[in-house]
Protein backbone atom coordinates (compact mmCIF):
# COMPACT_ATOMS: atom_id res chain seq x y z
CA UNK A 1 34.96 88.71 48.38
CA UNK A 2 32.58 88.56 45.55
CA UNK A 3 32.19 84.60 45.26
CA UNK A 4 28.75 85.47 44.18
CA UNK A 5 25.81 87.65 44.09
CA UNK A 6 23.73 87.13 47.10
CA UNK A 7 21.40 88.95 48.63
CA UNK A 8 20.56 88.43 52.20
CA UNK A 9 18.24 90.45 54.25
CA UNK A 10 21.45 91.49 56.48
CA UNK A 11 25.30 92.13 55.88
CA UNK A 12 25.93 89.43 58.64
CA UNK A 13 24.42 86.86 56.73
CA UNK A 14 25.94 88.40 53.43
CA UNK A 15 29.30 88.06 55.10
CA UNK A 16 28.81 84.49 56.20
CA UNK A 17 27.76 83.15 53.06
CA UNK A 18 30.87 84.97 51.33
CA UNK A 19 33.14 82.97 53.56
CA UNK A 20 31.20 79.99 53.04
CA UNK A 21 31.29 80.04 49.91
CA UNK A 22 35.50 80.92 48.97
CA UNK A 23 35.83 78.09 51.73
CA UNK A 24 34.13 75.54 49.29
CA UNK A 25 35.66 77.00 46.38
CA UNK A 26 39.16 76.67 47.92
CA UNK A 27 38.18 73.26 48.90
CA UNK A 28 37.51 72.11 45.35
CA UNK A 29 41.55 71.40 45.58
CA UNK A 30 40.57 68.98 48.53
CA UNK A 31 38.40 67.37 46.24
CA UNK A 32 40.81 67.41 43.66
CA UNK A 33 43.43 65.97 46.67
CA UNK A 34 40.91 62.86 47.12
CA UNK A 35 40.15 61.96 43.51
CA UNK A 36 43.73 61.97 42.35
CA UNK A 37 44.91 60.04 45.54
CA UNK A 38 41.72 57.64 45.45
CA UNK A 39 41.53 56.74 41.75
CA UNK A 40 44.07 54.91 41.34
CA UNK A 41 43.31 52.02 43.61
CA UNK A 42 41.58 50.95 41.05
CA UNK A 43 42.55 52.03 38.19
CA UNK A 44 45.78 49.76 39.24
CA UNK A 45 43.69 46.91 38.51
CA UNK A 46 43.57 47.88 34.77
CA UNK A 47 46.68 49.69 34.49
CA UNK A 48 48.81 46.86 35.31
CA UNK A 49 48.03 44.24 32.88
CA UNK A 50 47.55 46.84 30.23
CA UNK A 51 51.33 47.88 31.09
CA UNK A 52 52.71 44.66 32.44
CA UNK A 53 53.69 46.21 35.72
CA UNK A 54 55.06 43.94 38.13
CA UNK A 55 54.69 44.06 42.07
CA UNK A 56 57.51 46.41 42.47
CA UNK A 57 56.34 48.44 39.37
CA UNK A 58 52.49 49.04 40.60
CA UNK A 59 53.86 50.52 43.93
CA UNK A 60 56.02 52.81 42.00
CA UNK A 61 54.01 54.33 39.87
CA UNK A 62 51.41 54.82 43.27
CA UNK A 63 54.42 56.09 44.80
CA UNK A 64 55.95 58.79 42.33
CA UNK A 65 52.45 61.14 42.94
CA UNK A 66 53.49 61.27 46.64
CA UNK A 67 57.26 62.32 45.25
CA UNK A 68 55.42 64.90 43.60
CA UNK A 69 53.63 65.66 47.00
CA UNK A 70 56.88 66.04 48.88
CA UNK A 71 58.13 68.48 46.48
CA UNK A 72 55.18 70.59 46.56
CA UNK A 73 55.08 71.04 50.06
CA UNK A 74 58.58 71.64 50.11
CA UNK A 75 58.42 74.04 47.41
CA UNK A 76 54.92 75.63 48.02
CA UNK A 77 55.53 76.80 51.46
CA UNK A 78 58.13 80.09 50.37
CA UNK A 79 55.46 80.15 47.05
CA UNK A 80 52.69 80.27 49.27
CA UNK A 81 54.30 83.01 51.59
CA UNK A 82 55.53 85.09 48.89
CA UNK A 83 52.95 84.75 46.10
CA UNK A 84 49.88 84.66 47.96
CA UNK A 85 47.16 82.27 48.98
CA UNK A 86 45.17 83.36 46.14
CA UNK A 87 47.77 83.49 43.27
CA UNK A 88 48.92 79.79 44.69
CA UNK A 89 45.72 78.26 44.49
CA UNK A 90 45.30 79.40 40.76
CA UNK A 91 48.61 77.65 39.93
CA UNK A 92 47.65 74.44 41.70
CA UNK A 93 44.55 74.57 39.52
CA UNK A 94 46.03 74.67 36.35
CA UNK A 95 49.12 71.95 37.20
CA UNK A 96 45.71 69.85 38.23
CA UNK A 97 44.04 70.24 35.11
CA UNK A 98 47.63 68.98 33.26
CA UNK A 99 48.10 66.44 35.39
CA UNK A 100 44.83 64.76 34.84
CA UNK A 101 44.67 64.74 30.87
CA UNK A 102 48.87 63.89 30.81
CA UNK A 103 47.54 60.88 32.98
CA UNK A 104 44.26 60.22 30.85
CA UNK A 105 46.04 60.11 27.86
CA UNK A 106 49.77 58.13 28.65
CA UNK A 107 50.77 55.93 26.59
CA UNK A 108 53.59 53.98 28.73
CA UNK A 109 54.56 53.59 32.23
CA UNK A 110 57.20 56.79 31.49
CA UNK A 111 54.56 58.96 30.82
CA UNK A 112 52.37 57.99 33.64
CA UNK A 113 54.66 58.37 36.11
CA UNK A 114 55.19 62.11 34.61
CA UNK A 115 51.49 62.86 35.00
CA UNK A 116 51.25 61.52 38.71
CA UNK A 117 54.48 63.30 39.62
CA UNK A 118 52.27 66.64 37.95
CA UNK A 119 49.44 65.65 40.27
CA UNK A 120 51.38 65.21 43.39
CA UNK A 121 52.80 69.05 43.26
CA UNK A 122 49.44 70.23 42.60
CA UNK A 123 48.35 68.06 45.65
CA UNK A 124 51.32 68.70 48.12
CA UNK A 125 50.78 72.31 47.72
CA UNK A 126 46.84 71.92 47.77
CA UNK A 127 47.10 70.60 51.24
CA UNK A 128 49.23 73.55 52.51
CA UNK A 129 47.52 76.22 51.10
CA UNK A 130 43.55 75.26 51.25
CA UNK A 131 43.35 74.77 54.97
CA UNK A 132 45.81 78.08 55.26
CA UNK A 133 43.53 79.94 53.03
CA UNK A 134 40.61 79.19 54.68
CA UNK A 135 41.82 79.38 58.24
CA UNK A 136 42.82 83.05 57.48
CA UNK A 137 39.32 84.19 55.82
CA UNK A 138 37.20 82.35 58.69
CA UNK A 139 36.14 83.73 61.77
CA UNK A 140 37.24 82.13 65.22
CA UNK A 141 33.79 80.65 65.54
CA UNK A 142 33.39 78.86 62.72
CA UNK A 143 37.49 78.00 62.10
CA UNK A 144 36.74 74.47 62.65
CA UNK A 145 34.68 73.46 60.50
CA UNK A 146 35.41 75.68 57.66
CA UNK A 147 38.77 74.32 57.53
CA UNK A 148 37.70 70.82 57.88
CA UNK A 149 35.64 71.54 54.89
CA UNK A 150 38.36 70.85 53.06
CA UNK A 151 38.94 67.23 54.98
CA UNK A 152 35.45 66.44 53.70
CA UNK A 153 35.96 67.44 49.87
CA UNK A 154 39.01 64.90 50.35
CA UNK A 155 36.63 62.21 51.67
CA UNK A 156 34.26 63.36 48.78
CA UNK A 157 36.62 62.90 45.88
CA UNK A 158 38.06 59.85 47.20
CA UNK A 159 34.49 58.03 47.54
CA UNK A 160 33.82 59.63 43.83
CA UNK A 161 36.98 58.01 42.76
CA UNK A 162 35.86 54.76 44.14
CA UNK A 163 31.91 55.31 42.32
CA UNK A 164 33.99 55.92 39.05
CA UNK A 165 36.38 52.90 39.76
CA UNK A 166 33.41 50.76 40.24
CA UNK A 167 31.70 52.09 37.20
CA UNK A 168 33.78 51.65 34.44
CA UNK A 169 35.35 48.51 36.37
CA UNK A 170 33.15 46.50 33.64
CA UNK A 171 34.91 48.00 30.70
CA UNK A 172 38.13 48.54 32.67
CA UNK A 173 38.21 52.30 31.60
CA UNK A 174 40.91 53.63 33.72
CA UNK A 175 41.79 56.36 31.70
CA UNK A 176 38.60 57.80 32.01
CA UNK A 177 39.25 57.18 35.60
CA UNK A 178 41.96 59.10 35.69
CA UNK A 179 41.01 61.89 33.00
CA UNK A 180 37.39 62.91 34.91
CA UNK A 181 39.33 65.20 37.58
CA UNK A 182 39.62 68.18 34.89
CA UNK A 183 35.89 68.82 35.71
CA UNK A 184 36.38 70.01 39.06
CA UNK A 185 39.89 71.07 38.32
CA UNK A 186 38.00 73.12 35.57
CA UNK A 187 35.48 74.70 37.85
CA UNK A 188 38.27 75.40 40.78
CA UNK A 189 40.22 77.65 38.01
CA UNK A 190 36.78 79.30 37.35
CA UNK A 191 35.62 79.98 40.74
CA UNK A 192 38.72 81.16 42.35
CA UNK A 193 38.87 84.41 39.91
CA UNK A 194 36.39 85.64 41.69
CA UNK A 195 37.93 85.19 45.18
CA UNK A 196 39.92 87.98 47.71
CA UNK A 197 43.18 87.46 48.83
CA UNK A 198 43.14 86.52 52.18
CA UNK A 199 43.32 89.38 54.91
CA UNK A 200 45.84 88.15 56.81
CA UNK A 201 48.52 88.02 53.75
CA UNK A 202 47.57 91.13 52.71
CA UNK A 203 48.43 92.75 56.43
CA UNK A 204 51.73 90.76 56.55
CA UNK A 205 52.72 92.55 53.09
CA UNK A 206 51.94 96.35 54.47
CA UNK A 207 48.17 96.19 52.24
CA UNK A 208 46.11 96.98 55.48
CA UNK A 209 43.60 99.17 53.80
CA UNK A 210 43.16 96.30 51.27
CA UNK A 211 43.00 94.04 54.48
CA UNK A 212 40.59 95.71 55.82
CA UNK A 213 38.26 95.97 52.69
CA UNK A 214 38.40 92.33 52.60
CA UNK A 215 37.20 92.62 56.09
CA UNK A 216 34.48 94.32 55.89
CA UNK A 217 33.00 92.19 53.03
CA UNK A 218 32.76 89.50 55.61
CA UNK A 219 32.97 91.32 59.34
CA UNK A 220 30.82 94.11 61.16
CA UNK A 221 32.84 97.37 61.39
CA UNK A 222 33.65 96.85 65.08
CA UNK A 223 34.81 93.43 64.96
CA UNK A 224 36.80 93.66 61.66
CA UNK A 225 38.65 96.58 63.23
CA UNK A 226 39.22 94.23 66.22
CA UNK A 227 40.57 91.59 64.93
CA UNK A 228 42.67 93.75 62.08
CA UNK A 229 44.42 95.35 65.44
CA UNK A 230 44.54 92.11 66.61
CA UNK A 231 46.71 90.45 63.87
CA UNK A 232 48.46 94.06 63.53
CA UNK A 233 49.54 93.96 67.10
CA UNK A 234 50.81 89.68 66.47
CA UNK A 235 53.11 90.77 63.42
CA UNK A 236 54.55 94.02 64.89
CA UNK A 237 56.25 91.45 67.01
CA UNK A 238 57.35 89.14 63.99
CA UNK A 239 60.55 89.77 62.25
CA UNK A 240 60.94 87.80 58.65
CA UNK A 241 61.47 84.51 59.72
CA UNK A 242 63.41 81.59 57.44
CA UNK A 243 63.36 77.72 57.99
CA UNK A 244 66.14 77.91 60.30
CA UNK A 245 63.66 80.30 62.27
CA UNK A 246 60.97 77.57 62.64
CA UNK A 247 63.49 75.38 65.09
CA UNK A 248 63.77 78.00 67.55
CA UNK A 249 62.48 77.82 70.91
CA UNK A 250 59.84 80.14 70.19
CA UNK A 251 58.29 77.99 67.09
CA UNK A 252 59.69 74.54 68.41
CA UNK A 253 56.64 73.52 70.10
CA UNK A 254 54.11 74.34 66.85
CA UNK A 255 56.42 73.10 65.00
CA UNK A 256 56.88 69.89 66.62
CA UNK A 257 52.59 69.33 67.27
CA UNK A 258 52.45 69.66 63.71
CA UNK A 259 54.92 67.10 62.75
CA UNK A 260 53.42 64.69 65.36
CA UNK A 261 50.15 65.28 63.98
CA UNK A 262 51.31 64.87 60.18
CA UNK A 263 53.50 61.47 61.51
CA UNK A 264 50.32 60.05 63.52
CA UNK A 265 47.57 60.79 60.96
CA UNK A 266 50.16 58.62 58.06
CA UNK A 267 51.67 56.01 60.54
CA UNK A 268 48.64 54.64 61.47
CA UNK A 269 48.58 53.33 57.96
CA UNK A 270 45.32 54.94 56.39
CA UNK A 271 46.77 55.60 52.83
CA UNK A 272 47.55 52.11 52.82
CA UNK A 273 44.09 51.48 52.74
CA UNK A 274 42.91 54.19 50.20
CA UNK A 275 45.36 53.14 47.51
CA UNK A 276 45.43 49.19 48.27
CA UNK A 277 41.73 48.51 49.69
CA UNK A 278 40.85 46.61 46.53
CA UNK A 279 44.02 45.08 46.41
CA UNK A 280 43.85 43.67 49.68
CA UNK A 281 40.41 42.58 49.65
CA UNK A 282 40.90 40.97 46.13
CA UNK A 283 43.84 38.88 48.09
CA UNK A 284 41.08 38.09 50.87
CA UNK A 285 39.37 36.46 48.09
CA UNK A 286 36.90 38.95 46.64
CA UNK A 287 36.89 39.37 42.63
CA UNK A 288 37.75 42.45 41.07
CA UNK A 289 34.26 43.77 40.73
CA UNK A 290 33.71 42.82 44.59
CA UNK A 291 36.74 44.56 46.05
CA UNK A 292 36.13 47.83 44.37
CA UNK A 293 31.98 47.64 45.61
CA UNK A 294 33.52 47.20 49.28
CA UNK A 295 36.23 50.07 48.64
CA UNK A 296 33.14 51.98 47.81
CA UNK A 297 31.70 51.56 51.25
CA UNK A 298 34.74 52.52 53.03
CA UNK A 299 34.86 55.66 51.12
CA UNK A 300 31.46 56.07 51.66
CA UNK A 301 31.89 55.50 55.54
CA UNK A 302 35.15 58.27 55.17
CA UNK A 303 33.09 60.72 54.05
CA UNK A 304 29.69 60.11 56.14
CA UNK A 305 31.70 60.49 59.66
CA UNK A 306 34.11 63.45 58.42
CA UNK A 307 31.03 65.25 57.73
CA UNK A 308 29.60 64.32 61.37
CA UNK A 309 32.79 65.46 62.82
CA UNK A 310 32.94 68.76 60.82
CA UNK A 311 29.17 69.37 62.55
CA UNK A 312 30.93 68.84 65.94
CA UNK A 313 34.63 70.02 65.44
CA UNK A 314 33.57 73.48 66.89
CA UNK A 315 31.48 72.08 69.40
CA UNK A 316 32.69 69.66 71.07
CA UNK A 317 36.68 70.87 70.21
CA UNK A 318 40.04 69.41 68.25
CA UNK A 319 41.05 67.11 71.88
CA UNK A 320 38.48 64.97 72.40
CA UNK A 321 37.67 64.05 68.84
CA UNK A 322 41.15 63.82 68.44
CA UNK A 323 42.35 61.39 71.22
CA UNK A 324 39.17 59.50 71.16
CA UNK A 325 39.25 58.73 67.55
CA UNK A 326 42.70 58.06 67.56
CA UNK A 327 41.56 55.19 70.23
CA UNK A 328 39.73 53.47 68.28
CA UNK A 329 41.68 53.66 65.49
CA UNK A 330 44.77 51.32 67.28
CA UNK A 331 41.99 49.15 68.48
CA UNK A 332 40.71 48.70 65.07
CA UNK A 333 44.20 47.88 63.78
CA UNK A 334 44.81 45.63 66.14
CA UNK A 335 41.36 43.32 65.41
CA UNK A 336 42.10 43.88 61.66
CA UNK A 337 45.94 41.85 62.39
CA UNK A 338 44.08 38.94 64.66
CA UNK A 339 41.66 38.33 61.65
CA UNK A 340 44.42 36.86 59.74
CA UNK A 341 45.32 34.60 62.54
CA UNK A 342 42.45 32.52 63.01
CA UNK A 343 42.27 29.39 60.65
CA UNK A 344 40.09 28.89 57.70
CA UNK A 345 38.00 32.10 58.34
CA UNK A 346 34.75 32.41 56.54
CA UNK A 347 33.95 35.47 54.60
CA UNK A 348 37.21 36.94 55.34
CA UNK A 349 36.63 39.80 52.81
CA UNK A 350 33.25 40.60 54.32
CA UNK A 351 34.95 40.84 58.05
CA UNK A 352 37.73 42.65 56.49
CA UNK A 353 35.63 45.10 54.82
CA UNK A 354 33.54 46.19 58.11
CA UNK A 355 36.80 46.37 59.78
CA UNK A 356 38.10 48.87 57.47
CA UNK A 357 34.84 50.59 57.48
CA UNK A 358 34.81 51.10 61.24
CA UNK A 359 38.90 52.28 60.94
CA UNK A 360 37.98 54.81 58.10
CA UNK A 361 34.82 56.23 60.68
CA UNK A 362 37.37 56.83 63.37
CA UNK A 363 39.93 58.03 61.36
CA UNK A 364 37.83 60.30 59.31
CA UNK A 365 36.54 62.09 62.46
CA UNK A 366 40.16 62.61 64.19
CA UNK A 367 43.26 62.23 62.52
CA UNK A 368 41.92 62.60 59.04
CA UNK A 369 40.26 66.42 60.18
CA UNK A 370 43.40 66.89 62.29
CA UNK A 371 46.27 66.90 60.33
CA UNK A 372 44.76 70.06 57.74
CA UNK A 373 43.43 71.78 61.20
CA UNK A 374 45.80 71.91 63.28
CA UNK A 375 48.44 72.59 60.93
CA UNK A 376 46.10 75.95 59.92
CA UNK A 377 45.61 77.08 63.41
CA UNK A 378 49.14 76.99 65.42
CA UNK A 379 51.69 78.87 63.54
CA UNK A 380 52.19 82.66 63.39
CA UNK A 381 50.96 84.50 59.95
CA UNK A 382 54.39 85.80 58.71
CA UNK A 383 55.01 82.34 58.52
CA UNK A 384 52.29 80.05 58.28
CA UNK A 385 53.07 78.62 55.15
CA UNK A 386 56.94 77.23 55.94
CA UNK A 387 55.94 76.11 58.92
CA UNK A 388 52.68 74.03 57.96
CA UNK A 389 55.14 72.92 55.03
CA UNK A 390 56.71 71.34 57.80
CA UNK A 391 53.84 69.07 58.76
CA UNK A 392 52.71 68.59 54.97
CA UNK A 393 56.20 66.87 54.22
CA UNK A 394 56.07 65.00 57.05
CA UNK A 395 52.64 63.60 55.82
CA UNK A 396 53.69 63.53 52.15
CA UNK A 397 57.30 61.89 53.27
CA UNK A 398 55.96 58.75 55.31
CA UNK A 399 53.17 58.61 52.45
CA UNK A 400 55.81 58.12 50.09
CA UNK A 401 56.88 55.43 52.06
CA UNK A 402 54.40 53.85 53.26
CA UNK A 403 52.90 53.55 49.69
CA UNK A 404 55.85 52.07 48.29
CA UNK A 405 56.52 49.38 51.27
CA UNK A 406 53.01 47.72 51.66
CA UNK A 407 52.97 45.25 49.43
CA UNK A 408 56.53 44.30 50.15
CA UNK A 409 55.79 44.38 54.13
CA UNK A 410 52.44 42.08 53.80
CA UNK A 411 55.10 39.69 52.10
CA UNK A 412 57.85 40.22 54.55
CA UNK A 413 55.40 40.44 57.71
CA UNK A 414 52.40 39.37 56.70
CA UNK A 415 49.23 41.29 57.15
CA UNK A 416 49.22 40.70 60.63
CA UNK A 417 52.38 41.95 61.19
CA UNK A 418 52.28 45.18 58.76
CA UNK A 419 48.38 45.79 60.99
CA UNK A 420 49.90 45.38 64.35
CA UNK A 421 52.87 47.71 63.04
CA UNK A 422 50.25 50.20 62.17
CA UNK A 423 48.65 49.90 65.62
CA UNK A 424 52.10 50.34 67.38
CA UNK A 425 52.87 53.39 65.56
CA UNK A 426 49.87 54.75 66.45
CA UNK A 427 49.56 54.42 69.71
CA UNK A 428 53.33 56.12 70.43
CA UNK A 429 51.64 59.25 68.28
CA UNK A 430 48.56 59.38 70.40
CA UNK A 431 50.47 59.15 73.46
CA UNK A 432 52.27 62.38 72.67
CA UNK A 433 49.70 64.23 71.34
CA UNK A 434 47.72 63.80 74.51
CA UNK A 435 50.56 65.28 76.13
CA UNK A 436 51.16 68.10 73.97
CA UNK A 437 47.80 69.11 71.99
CA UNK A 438 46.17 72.47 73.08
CA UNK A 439 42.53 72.64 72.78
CA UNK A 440 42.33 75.35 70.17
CA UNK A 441 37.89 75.73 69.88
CA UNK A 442 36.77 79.53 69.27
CA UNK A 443 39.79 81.01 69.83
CA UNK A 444 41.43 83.42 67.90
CA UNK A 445 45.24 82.14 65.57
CA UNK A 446 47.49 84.53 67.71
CA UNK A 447 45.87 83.34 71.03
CA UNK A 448 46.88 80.06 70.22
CA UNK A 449 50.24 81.27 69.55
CA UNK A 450 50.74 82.86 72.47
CA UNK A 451 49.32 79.73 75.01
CA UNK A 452 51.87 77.09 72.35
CA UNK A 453 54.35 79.97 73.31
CA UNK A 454 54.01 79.92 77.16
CA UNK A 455 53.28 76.11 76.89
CA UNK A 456 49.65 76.13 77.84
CA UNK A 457 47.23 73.45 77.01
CA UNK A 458 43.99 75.92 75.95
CA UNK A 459 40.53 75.88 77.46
């Protein structure tokens, strides 16, 4: 890959940075993923007076970027498969780039919703191909964390978003908001051109000497002609395989541990909190000005422990972060519910705020890496990209819904209620991926294929 012209004093460092740096490149569109997802919590402060948007109205136009999402996963999967990881990720680029002034520059609801739909298949198919992309390129030592890479860019856009919010909150610029994503979305379309394809496509579509040039820009001889027999030996067993294929007893179990992944990271409510945190907090009693400073700190806290967990995904492995996190993140729910209950609390908004700050730490260092991880590392090359479509509309699907039901559930339930829902929901999901969740550290994708195969749990 010739992301750029360095010079190290050895090929193995030359071949590391390389990686490195198509990882980050790739994971602009994680970036992109946060910002576009983040923004508009509060921007929706702005948006709806300026458009008279009632209750219903406000959720809808939230909503509509995750119909977009579901459609892009759907969608992006045979595109992703067919096309190319490379070719893909210059499409999603470009759709970002028009999404973001189309949003910048609406002048009704109508035209709004048109611009987050835009931004939602640029997003749904970001968060299938990035983490594919980069899984592919990396090697088995450093899988982890270059895939969570893209988690953090999400957790870096979103706390941007939530900087921008807060600074044009005074002037109530939310289309500047909402336009200031074609700068990254700019320098994605830029750096990508100078990206490979990754290796692994280009064996599954009979290119092996171009596979194994891209190799070799990144690998030692020895071990890029290892692991080139390696995957050569995986998908001389693989016939073409459709969506019916993915149900069969031989994909079943990836197929299922990513859906229960996708289900757990969304049920547990988090994109409740990124799109409604100043929403809720502004109902806790905090001004508008207040409630976007706090969302600020929970972003901030999102991004701090992702990038904690990304130091010590390929240390201390996907299970325990994983389970552990999940823990805390029901027990966190749960607190956050028995708040409400107690009469006459003081500084409500202040307790609410740590709360969520503690939730987002948890979350950010197991679910939130999770979902993009494991969804890379368990299915078969030929296809990778249907089948992590699979767990990618399963997270963009309850999304959808989620986004569109809060409100109406804190009425219905109150926030107690919609909280302990959260909690419940989450600790059914953790229960099975205990059960289920091979440890997947250092090893190599068609190991973990095989052991999800023969129904082993991993070292």
């Amino acid at each position: 890959m010739s992301t750029a012209q360095l010079s190290p004093s050895r090929p193995e460092q030359r071949g590391r940075a390389t990686v490195v740096g198509a990882s980050a490149i790739a994971a602009l569109g994680g970036l992109l993923f946060g910002y576009d997802t983040g923004v508009i919590s509060a921007a929706l402060l702005y948006i709806a007076p300026a458009f008279q948007l009632s209750e219903g109205m406000q959720q809808i136009v939230v909503a509509s970027l995750l119909l977009g999402a579901i459609a892009g996963s759907v969608g992006g999967g045979p595109v992703v498969d067919r096309a190319g990881r490379k070719r893909t990720l210059l499409m999603v680029s470009a759709v970002f780039t028009v999404g973001a002034l189309l949003s910048a520059l609406a002048t009704g609801t109508a035209v709004l919703i048109v611009a987050r739909v835009l931004l939602g298949l640029a997003i749904g198919t970001s968060s299938l191909v990035v983490p594919t992309y980069i899984a592919e390129i990396a090697p088995p030592a450093t899988r982890g964390r270059l895939v969570s890479l893209n988690q953090l860019m999400i957790t870096i856009g979103i706390f941007v978003s939530y900087l921008v919010g807060y600074a044009f909150a005074e002037s109530g610029g939310w289309r500047w908001m909402l336009g200031l994503a074609v700068v990254p979305s700019v320098a994605m379309l830029v750096g990508l051109s100078m990206l490979s394809e990754s290796p692994r496509w280009l064996l599954a579509k009979g290119r092996t000497e171009e596979a194994k040039q891209v190799l070799l820009r990144t690998r030692g001889p020895e071990e890029a002609e290892a692991e080139l027999a390696e995957m050569s030996a995986t998908m001389r067993e693989e016939s073409r395989f459709s969506y019916r294929d993915l149900f069969r007893p031989r994909l079943r179990p990836a197929v299922l541990l990513g859906v229960a992944v996708a289900a757990t990271n969304q049920l547990v409510g988090v994109n409740a909190v990124i799109y409604y945190a100043p929403t809720i907090l502004k109902q806790a009693g905090l001004g508008d000005s207040a409630a976007i400073l706090s969302s600020v700190g929970i972003g901030a806290t999102n991004m701090v422990f992702t990038a904690i967990a990304l130091l010590l995904i390929d240390k201390v492995g996907r299970r325990p972060l994983l389970i552990g996190g999940t823990g805390v993140v029901i027990a966190v729910l749960f607190g956050l519910g028995a708040l409400y209950l107690l009469p006459s609390v003081q500084g409500l908004g202040t307790l609410l705020t740590i709360g969520l700050m503690v939730y987002e730490a948890a979350f950010a260092a197991s679910l939130g890496l999770a979902i993009w991880l494991i969804n890379s590392e368990v299915f078969p090359t030929a296809v990778r990209g249907k089948a992590a479509g699979v767990g990618t509309v399963t997270h963009w699907g309850l999304d959808f819904l989620i986004s569109i039901s809060v409100l109406t559930l804190i009425q219905a339930f109150t926030a107690t209620g919609l909280f302990w829902l959260y909690g419940v929901l989450g600790l059914a999901g953790m229960i099975y991926l205990y059960r289920k969740l091979p440890e997947t550290k250092g090893r190599s994708l068609e190991d973990i294929e095989m052991s999800l195969r023969g129904g082993r749990k991993g070292e």
